[in-house]
Protein backbone atom coordinates (compact mmCIF):
# COMPACT_ATOMS: atom_id res chain seq x y z
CA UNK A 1 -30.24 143.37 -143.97
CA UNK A 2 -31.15 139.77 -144.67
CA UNK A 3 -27.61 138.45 -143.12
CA UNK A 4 -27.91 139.96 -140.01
CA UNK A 5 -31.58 139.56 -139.38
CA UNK A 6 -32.76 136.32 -140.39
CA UNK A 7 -32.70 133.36 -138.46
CA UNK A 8 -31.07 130.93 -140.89
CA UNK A 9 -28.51 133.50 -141.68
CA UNK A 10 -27.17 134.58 -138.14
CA UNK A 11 -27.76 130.56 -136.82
CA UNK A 12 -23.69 129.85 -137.55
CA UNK A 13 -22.62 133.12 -135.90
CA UNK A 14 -25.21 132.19 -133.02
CA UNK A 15 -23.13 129.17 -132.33
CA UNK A 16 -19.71 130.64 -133.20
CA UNK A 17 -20.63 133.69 -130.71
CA UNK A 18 -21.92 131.30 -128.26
CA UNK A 19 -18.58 129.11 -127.88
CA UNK A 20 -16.66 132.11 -127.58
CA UNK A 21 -18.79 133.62 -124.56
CA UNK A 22 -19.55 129.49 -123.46
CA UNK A 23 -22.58 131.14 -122.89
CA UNK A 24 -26.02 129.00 -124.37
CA UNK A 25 -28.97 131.01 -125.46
CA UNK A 26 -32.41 128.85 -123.95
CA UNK A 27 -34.13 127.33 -126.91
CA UNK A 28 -37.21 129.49 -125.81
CA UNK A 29 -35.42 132.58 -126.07
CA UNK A 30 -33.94 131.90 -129.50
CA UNK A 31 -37.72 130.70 -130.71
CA UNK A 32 -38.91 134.03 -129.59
CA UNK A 33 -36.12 135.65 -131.31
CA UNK A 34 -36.22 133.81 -134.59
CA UNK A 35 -40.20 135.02 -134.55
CA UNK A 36 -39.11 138.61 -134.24
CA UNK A 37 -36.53 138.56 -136.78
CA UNK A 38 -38.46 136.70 -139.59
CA UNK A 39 -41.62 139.24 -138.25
CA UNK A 40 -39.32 142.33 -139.13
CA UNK A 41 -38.41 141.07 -142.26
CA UNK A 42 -41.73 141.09 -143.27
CA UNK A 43 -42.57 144.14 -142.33
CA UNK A 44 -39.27 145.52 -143.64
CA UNK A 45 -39.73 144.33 -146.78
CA UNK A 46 -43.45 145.53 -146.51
CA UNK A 47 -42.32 148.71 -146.57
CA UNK A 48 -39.62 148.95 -149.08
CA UNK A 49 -42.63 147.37 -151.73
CA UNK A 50 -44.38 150.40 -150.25
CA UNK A 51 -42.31 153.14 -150.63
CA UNK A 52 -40.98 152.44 -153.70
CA UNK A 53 -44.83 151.50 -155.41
CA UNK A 54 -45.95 155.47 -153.71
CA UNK A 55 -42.39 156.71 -155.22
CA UNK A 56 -42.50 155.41 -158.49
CA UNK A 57 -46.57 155.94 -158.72
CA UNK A 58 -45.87 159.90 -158.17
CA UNK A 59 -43.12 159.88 -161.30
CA UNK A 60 -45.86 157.60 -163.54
CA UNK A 61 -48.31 160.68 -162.72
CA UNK A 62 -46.11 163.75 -163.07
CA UNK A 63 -45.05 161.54 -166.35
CA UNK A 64 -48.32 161.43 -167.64
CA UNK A 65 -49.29 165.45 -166.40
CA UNK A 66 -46.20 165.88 -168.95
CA UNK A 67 -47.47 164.00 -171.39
CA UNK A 68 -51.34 165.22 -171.17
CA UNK A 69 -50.54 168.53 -170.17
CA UNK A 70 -52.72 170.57 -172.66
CA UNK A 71 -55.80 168.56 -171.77
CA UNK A 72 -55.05 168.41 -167.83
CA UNK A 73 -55.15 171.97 -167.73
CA UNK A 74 -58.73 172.55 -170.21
CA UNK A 75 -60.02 169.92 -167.39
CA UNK A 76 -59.00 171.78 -164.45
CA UNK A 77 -60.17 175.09 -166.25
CA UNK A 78 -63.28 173.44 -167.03
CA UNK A 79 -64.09 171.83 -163.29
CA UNK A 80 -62.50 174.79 -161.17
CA UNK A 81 -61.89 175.23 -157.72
CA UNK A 82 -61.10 172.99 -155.15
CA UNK A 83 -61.57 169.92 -157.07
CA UNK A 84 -59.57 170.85 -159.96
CA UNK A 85 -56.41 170.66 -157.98
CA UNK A 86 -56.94 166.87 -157.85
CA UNK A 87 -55.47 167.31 -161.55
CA UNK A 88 -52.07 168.75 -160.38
CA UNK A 89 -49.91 165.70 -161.83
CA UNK A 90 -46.43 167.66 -160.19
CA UNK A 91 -47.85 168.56 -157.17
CA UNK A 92 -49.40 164.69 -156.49
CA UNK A 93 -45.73 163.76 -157.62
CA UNK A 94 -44.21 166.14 -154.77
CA UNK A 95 -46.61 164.71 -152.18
CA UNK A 96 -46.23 161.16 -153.30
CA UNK A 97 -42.11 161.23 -153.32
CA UNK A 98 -41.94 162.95 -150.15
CA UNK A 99 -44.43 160.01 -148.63
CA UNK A 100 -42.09 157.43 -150.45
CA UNK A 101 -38.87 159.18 -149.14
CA UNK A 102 -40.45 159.01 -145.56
CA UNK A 103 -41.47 155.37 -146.27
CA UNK A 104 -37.12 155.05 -147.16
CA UNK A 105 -35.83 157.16 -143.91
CA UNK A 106 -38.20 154.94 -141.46
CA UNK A 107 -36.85 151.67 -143.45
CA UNK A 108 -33.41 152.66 -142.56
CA UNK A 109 -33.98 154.08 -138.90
CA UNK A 110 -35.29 150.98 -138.03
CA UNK A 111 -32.78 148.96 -139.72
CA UNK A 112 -30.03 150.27 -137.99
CA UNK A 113 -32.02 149.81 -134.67
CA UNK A 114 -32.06 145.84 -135.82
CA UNK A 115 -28.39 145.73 -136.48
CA UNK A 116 -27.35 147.51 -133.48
CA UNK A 117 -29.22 144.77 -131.68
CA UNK A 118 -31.83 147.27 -130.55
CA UNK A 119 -35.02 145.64 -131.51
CA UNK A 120 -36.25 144.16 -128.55
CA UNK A 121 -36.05 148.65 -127.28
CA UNK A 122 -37.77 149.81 -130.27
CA UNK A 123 -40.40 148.62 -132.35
CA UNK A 124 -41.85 149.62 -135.81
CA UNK A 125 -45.63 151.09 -135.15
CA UNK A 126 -47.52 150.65 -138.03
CA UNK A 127 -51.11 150.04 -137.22
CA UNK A 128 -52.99 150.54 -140.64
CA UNK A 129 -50.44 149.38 -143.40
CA UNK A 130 -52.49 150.96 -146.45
CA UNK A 131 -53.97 153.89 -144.43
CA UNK A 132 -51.35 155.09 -142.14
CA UNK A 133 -47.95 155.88 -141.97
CA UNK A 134 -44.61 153.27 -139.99
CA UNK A 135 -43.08 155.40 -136.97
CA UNK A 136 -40.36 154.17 -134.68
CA UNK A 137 -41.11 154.34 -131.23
CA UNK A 138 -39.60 153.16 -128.44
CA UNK A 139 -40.55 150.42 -126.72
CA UNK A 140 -43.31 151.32 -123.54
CA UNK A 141 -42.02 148.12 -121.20
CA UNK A 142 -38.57 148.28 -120.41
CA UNK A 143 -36.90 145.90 -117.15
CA UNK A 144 -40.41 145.20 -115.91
CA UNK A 145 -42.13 148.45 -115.65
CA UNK A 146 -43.27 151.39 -118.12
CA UNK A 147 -40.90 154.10 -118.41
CA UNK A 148 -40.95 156.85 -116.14
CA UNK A 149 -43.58 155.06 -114.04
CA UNK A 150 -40.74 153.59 -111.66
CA UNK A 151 -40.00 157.61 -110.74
CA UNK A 152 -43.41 158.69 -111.12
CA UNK A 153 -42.51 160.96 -114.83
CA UNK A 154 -44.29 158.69 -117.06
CA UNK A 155 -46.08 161.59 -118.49
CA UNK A 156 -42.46 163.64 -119.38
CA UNK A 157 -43.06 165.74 -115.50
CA UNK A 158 -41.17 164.91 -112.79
CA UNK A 159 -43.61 164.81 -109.60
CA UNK A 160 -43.18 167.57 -107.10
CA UNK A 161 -41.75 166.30 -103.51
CA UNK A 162 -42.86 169.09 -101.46
């Protein structure tokens, strides 16, 4: 991940793929490039330090249910329905591994989008980093215009003719 992606990593092959093509990227454009990367690296690693902190915090609490089990289960007996669900140490570690797996499977979507060269088509949509979940979407401008708006589908419908 790091190689490909960050700016003082891919600056030699930058200048080795530029004298083969004898084509020069503007200084601009490689700024604004260099921003992106070291942006998704941040956010990348953002999430890795998430998923794995919600992973390993749903093993530390089915751990401890383990552990505490006898006492867990006088409390829930003794509190009752709804809230004694809260005390469900494997069913917090089911919810909390499938979050972390999600957290993984996003990480590597949009990784391969990066090293495919893709990232300027897709971007990582994470608006609330402690209360929300990353998605991949793709990107609403594309040559100039939203898509679908050129042909009048932007909704998913194609407009009627007659």
């Amino acid at each position: 991940m790091e190689l490909n992606i960050r700016p003082s990593y891919k600056a030699k092959e930058r200048e080795l793929q530029e004298a083969s093509e004898g084509k020069k990227t503007l200084p601009a454009e490689r700024e604004r490039q260099d921003r992106r990367d070291l942006k998704i690296l941040g956010s990348m690693w953002t999430m890795i330090a998430y998923g794995l902190l919600v992973f390993l915090g749903g093993f530390a609490i089915w751990n401890l249910d383990n552990v505490y089990c006898s006492s867990l289960r006088k409390w829930r007996r003794q509190i009752g329905l709804p809230w004694g669900i809260l005390l469900e140490g494997h069913g917090w570690w089911h919810l909390m591994t499938g979050v972390g797996a999600y957290f993984y499977i996003t990480w590597g979507i949009w990784l391969r989008h990066c090293l495919d060269g893709r990232q300027d088509e897709f971007e990582l949509y994470w608006p609330r980093t402690t209360t929300s979940l990353p998605m991949i979407v793709k990107r609403k401008v594309m040559n100039g215009s939203v898509n679908g708006s050129a042909n009048g589908s932007a909704n998913g419908f194609a407009k009627k003719t007659s």
